[in-house]
PDB file of N, CA and C in Angstrom:
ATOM      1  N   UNK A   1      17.391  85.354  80.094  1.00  0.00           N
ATOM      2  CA  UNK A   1      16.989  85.612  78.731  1.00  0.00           C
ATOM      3  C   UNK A   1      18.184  86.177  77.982  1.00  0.00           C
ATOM      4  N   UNK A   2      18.396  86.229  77.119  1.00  0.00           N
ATOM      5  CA  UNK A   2      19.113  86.761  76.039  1.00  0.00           C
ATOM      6  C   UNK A   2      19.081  87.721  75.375  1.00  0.00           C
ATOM      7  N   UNK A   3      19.588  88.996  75.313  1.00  0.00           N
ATOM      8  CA  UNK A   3      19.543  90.144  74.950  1.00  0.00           C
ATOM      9  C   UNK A   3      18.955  90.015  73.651  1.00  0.00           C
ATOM     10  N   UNK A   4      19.738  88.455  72.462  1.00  0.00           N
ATOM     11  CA  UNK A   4      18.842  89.542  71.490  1.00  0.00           C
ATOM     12  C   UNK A   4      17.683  88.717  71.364  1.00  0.00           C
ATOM     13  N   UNK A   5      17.269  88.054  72.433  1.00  0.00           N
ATOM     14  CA  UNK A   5      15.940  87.272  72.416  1.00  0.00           C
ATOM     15  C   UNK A   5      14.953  88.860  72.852  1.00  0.00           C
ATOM     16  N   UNK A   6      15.123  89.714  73.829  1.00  0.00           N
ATOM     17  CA  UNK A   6      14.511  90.639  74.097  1.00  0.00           C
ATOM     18  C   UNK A   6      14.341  91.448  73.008  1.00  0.00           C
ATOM     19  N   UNK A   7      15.456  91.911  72.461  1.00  0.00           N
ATOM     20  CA  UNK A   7      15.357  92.872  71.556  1.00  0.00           C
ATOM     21  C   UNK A   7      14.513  92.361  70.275  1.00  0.00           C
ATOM     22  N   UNK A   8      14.390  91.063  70.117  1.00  0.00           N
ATOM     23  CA  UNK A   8      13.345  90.777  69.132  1.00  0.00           C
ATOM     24  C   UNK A   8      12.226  90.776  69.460  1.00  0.00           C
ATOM     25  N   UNK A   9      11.815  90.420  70.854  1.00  0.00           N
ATOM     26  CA  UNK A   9      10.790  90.979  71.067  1.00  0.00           C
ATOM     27  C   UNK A   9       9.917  92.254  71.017  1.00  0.00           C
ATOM     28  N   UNK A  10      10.843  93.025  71.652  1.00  0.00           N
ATOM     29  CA  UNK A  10      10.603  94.343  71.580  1.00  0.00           C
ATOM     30  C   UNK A  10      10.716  95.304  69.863  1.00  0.00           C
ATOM     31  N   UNK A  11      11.207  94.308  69.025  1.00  0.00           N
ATOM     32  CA  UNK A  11      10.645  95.053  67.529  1.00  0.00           C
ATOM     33  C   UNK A  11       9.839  94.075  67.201  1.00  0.00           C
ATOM     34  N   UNK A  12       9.400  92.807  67.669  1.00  0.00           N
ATOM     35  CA  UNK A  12       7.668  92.434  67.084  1.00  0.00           C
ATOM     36  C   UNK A  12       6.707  93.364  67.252  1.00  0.00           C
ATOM     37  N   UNK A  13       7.400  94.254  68.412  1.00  0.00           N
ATOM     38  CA  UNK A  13       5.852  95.191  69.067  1.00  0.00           C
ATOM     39  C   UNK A  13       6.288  95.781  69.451  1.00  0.00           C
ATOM     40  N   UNK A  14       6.557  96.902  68.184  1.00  0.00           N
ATOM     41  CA  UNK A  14       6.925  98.009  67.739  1.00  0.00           C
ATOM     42  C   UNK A  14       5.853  99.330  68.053  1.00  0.00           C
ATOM     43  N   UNK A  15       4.732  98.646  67.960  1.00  0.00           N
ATOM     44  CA  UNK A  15       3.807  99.574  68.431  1.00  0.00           C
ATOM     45  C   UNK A  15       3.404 100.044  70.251  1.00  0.00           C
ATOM     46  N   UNK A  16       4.205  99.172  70.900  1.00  0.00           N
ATOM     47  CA  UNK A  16       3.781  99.322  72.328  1.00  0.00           C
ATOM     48  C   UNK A  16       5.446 100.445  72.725  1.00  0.00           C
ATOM     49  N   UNK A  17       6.482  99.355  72.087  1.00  0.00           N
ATOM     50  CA  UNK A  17       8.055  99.719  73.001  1.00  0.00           C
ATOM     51  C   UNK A  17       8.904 100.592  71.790  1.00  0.00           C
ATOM     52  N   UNK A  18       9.469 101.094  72.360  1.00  0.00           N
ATOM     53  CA  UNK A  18      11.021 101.452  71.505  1.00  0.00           C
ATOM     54  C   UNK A  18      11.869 101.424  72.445  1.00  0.00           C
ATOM     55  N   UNK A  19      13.188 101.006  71.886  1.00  0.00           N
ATOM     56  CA  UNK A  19      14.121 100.842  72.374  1.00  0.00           C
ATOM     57  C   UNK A  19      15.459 101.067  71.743  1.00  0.00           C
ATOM     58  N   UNK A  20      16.810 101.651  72.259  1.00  0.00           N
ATOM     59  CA  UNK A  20      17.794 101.690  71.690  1.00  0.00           C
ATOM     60  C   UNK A  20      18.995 101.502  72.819  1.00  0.00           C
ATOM     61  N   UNK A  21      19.776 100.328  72.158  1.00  0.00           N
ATOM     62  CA  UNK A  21      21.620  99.944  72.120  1.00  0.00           C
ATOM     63  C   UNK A  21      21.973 101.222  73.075  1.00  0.00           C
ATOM     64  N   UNK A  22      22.541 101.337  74.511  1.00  0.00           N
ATOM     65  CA  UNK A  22      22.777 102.451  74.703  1.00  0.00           C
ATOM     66  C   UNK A  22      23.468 102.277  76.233  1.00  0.00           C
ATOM     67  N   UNK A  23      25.178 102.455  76.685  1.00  0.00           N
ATOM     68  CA  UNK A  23      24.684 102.749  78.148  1.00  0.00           C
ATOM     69  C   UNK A  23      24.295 103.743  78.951  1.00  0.00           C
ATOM     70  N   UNK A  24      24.301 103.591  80.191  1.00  0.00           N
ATOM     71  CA  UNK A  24      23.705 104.449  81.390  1.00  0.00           C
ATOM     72  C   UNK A  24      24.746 104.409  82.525  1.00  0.00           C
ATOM     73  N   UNK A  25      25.161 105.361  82.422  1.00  0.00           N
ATOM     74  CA  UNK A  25      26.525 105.638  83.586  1.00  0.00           C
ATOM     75  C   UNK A  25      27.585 104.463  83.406  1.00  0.00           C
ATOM     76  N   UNK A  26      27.811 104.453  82.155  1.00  0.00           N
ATOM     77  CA  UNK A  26      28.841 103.199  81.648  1.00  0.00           C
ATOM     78  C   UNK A  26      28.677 101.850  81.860  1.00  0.00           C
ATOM     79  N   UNK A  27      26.971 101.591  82.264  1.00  0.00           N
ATOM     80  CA  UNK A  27      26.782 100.523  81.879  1.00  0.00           C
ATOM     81  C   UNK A  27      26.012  99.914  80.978  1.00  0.00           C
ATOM     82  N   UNK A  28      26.298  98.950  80.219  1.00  0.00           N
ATOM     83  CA  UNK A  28      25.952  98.924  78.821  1.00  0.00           C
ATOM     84  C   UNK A  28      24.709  97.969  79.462  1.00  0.00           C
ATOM     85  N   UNK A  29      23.886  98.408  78.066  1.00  0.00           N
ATOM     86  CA  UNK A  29      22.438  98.214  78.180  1.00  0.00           C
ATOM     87  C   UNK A  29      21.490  98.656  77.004  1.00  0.00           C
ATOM     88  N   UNK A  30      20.135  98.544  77.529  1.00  0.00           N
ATOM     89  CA  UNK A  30      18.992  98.452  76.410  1.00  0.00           C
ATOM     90  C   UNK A  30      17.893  99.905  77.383  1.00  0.00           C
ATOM     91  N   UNK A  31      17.399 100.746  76.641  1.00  0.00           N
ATOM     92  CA  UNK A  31      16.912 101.422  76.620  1.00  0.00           C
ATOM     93  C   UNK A  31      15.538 101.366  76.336  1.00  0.00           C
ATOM     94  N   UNK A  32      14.858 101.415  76.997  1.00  0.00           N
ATOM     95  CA  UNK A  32      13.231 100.789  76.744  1.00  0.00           C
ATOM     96  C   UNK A  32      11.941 101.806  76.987  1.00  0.00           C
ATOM     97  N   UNK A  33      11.403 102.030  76.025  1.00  0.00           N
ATOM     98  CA  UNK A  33      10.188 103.144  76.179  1.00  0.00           C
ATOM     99  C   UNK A  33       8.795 102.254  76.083  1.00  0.00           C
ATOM    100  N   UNK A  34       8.181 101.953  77.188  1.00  0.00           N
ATOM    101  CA  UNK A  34       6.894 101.764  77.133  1.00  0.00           C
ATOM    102  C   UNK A  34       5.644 102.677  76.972  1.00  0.00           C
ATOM    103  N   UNK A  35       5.346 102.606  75.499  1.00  0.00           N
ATOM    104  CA  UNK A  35       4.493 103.595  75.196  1.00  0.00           C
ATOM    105  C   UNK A  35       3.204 104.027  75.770  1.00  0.00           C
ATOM    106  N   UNK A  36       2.482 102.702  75.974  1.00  0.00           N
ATOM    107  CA  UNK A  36       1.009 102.669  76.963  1.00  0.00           C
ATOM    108  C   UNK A  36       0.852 103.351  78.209  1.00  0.00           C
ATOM    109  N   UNK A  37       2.580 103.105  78.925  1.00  0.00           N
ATOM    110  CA  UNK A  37       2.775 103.647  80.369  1.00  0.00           C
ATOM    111  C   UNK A  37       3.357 104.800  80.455  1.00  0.00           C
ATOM    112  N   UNK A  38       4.071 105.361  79.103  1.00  0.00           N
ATOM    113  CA  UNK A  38       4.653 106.312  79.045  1.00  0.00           C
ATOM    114  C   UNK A  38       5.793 106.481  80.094  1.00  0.00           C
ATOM    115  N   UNK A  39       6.732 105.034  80.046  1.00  0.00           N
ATOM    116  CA  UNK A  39       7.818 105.199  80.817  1.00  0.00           C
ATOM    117  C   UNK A  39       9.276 104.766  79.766  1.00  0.00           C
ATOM    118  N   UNK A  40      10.536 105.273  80.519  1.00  0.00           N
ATOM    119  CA  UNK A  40      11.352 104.538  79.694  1.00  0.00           C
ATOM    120  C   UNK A  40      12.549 104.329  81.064  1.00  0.00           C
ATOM    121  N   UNK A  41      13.163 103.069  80.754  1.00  0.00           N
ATOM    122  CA  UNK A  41      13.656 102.339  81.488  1.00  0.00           C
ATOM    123  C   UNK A  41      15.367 101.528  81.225  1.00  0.00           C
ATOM    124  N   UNK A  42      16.096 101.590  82.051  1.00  0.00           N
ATOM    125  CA  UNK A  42      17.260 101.267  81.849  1.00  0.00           C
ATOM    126  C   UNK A  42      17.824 100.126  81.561  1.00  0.00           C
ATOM    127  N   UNK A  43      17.526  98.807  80.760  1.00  0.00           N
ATOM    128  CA  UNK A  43      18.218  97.219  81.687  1.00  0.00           C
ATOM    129  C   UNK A  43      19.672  97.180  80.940  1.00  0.00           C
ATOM    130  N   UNK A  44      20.556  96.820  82.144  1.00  0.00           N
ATOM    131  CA  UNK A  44      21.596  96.164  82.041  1.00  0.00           C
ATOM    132  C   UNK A  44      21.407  95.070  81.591  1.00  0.00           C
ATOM    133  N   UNK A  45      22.546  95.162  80.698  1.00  0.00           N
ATOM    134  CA  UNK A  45      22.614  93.436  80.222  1.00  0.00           C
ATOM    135  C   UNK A  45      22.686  92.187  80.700  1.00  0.00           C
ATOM    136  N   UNK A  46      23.022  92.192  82.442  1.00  0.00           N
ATOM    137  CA  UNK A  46      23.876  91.424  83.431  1.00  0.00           C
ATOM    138  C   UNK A  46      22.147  91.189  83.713  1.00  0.00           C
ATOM    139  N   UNK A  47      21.177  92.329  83.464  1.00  0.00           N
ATOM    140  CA  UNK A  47      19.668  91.983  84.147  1.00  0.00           C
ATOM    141  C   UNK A  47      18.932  91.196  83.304  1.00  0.00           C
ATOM    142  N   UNK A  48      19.228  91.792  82.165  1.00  0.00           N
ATOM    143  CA  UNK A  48      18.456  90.973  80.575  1.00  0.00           C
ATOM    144  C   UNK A  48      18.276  89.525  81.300  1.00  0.00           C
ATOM    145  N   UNK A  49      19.893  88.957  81.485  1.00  0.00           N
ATOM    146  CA  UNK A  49      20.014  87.925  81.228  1.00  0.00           C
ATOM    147  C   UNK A  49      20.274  87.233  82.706  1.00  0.00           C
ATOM    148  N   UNK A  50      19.470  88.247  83.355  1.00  0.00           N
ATOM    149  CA  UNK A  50      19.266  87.125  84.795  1.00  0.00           C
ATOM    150  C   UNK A  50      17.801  86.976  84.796  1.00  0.00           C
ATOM    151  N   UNK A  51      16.988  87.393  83.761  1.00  0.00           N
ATOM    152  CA  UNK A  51      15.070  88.006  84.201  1.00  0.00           C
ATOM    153  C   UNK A  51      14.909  87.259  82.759  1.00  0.00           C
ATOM    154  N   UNK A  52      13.657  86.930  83.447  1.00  0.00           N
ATOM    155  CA  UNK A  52      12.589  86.188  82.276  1.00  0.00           C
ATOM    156  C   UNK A  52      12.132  87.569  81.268  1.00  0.00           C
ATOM    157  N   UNK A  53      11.652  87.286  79.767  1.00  0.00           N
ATOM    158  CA  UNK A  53      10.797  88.041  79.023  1.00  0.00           C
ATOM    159  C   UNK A  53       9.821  88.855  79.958  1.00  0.00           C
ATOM    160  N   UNK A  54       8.550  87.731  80.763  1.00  0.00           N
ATOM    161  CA  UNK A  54       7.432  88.855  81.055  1.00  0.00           C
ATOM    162  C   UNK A  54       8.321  90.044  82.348  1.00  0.00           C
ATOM    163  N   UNK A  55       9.486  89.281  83.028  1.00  0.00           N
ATOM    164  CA  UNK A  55       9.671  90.368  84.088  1.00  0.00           C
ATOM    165  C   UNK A  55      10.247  91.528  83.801  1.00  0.00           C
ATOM    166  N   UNK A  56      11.088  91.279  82.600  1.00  0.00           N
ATOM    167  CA  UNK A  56      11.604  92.520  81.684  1.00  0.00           C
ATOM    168  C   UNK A  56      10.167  93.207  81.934  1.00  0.00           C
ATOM    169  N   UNK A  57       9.272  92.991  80.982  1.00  0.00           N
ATOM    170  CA  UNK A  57       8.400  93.509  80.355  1.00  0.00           C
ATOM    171  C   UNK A  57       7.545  94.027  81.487  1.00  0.00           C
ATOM    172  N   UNK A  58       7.129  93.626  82.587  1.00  0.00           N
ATOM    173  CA  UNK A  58       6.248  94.425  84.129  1.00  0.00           C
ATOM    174  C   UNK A  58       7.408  95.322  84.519  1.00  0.00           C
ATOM    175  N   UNK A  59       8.627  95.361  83.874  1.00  0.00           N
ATOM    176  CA  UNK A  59       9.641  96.324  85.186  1.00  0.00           C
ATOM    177  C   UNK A  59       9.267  97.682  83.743  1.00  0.00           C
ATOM    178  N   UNK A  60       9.000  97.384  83.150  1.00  0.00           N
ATOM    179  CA  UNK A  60       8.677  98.397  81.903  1.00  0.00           C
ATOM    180  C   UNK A  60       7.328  99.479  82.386  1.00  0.00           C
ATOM    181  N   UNK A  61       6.626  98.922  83.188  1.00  0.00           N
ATOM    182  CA  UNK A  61       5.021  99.767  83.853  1.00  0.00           C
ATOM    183  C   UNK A  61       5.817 100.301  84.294  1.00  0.00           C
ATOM    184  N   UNK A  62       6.751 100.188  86.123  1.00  0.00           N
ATOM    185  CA  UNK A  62       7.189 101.287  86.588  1.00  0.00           C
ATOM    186  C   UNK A  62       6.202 101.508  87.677  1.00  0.00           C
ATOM    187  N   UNK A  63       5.281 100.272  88.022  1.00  0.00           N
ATOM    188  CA  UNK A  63       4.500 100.622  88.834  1.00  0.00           C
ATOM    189  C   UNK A  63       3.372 101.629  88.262  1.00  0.00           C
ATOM    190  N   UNK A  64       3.022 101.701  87.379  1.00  0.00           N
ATOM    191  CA  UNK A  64       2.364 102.377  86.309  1.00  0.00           C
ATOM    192  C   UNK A  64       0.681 101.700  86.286  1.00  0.00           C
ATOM    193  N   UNK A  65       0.515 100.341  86.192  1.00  0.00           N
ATOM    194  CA  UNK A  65       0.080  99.288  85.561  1.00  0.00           C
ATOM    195  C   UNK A  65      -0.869  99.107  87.117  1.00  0.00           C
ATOM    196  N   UNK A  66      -1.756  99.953  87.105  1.00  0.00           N
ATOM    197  CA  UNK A  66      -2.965  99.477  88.416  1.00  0.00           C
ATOM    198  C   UNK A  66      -4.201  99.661  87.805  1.00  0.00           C
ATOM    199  N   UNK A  67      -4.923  98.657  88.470  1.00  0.00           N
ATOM    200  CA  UNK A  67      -6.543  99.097  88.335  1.00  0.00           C
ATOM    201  C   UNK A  67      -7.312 100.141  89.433  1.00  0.00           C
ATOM    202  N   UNK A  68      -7.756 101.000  88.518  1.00  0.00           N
ATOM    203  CA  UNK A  68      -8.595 102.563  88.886  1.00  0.00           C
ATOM    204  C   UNK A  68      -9.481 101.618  90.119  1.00  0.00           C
ATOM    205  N   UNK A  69      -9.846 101.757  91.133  1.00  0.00           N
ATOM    206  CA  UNK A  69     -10.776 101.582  92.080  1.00  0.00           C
ATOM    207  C   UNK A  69     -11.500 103.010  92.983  1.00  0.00           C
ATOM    208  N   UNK A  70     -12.685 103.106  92.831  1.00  0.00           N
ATOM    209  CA  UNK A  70     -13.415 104.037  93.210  1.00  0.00           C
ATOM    210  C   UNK A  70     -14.734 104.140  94.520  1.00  0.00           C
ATOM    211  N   UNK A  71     -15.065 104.744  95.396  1.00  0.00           N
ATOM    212  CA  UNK A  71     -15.953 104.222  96.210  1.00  0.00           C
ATOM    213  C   UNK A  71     -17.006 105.431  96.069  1.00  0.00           C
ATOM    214  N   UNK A  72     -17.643 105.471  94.836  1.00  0.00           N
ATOM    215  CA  UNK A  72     -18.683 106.579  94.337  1.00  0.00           C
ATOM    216  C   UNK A  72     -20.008 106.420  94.952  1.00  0.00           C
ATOM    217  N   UNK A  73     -20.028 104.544  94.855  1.00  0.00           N
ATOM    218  CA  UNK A  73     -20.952 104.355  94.812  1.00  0.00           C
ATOM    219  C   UNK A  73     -21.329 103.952  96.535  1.00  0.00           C
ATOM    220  N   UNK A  74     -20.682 104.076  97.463  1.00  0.00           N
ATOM    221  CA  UNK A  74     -20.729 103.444  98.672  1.00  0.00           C
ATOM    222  C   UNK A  74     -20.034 102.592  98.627  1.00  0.00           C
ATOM    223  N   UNK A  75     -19.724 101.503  98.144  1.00  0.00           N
ATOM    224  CA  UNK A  75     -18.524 100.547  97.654  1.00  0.00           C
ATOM    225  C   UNK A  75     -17.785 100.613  96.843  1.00  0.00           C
ATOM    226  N   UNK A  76     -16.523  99.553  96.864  1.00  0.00           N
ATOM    227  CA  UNK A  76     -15.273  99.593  96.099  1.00  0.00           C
ATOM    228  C   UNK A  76     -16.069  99.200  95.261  1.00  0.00           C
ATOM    229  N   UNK A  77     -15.334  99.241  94.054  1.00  0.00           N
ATOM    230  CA  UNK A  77     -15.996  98.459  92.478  1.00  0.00           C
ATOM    231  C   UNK A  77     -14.964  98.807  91.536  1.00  0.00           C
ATOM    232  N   UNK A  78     -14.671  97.922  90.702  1.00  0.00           N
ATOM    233  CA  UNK A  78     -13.516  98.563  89.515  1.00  0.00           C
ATOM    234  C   UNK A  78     -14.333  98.934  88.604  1.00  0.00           C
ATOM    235  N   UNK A  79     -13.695 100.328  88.183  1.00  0.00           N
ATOM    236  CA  UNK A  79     -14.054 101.073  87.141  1.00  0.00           C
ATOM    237  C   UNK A  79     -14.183 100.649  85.849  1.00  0.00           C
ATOM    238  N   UNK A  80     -13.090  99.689  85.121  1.00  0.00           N
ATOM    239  CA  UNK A  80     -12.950  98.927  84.430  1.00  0.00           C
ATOM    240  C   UNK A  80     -14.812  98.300  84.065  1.00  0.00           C
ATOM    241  N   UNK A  81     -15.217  97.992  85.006  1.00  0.00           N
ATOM    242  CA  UNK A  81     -16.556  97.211  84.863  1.00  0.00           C
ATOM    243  C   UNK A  81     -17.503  97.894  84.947  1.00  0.00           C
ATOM    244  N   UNK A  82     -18.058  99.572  85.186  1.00  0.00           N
ATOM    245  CA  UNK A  82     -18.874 100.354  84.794  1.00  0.00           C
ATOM    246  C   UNK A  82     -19.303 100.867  83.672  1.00  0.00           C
ATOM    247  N   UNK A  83     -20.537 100.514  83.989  1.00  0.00           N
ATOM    248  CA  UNK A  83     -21.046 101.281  82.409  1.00  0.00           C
ATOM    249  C   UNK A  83     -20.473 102.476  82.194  1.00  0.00           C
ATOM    250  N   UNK A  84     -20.870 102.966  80.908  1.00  0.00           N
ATOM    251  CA  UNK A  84     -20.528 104.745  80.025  1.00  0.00           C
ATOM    252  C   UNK A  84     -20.829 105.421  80.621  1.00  0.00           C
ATOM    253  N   UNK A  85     -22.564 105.473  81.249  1.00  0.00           N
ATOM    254  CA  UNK A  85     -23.183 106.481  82.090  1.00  0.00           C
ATOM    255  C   UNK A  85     -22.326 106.516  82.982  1.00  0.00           C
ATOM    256  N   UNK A  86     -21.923 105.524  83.671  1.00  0.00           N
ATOM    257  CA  UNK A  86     -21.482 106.014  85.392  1.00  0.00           C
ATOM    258  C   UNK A  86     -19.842 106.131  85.356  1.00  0.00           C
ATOM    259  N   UNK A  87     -18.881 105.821  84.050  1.00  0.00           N
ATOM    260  CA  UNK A  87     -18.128 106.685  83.998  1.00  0.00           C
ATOM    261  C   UNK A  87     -17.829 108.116  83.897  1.00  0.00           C
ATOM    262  N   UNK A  88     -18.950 108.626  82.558  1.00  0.00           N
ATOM    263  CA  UNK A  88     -19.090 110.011  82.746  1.00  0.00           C
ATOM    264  C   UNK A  88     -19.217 110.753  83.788  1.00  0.00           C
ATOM    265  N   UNK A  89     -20.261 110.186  84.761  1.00  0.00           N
ATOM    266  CA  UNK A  89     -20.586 110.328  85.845  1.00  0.00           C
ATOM    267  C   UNK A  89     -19.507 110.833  86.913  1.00  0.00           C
ATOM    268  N   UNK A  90     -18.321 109.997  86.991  1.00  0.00           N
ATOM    269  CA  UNK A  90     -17.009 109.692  87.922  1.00  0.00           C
ATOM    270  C   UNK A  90     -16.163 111.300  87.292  1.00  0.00           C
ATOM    271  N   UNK A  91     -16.011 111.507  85.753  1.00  0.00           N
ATOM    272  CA  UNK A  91     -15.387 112.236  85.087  1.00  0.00           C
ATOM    273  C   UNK A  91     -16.097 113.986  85.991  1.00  0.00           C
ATOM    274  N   UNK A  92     -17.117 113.665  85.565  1.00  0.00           N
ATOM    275  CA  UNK A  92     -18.091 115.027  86.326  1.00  0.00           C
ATOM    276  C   UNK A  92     -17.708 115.379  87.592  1.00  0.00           C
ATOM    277  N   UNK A  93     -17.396 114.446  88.422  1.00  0.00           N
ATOM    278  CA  UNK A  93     -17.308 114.984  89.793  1.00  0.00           C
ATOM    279  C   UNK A  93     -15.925 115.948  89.730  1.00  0.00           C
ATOM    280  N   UNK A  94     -16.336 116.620  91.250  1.00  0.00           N
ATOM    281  CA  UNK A  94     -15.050 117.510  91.371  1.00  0.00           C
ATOM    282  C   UNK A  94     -14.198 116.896  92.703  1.00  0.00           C
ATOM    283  N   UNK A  95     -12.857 116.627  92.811  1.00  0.00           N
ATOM    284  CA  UNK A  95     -12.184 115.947  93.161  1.00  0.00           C
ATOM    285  C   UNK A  95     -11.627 116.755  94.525  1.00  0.00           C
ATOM    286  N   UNK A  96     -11.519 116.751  95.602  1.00  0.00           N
ATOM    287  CA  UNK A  96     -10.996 117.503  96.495  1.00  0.00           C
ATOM    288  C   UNK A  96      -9.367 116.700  96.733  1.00  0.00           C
ATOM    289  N   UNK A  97      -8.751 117.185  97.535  1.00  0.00           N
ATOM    290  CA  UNK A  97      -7.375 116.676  98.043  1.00  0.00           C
ATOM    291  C   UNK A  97      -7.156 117.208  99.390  1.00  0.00           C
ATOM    292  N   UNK A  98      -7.054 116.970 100.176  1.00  0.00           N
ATOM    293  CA  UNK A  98      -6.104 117.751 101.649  1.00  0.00           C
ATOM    294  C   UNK A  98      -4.865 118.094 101.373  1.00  0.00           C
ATOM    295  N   UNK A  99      -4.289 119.279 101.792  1.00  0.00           N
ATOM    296  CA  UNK A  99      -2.982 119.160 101.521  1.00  0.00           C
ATOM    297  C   UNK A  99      -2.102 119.238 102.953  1.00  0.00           C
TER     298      UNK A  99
END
């Protein structure tokens, strides 16, 4: 891809990313804040333009970008697909951890 093919992307949708012209330990690059994931991310230019648009754009999650899965109910089920009630429900509980 082409750097300023990215960078136009990334000001169509202005509302998800920001980004700024910038390097990182002297290597020149693009600076990328994914707002949804609340990450921000380094690409070299040498990466821009070895990576497609969407792979730019998944290295932007950060591993961020999963679906919630819960076993409340006796089974897995994505959360995503529960009603209001039985989210609230999930919110209510109290969460233990081992440490």
């Amino acid at each position: 891809m082409q750097k300023q093919d990215f960078i136009a992307y990334l000001k169509e949708n202005d509302d998800n990313y920001e980004f700024a012209e910038a390097p990182h330990e002297g290597v020149a690059g693009v600076f990328v804040k994914n707002n949804m994931y609340e990450t921000e991310t380094h690409f070299a230019d040498t990466v821009i333009q070895d990576l497609a648009l969407e792979e730019l754009i998944q290295a932007t999650h950060q591993g961020k970008n999963i679906e919630h899965m819960t076993r409340v109910t006796g089974y897995f089920s994505k959360v995503s697909k529960w009603n209001k009630g039985k989210k609230g429900e999930l919110k209510d509980r109290h969460r233990v951890s081992e440490v």
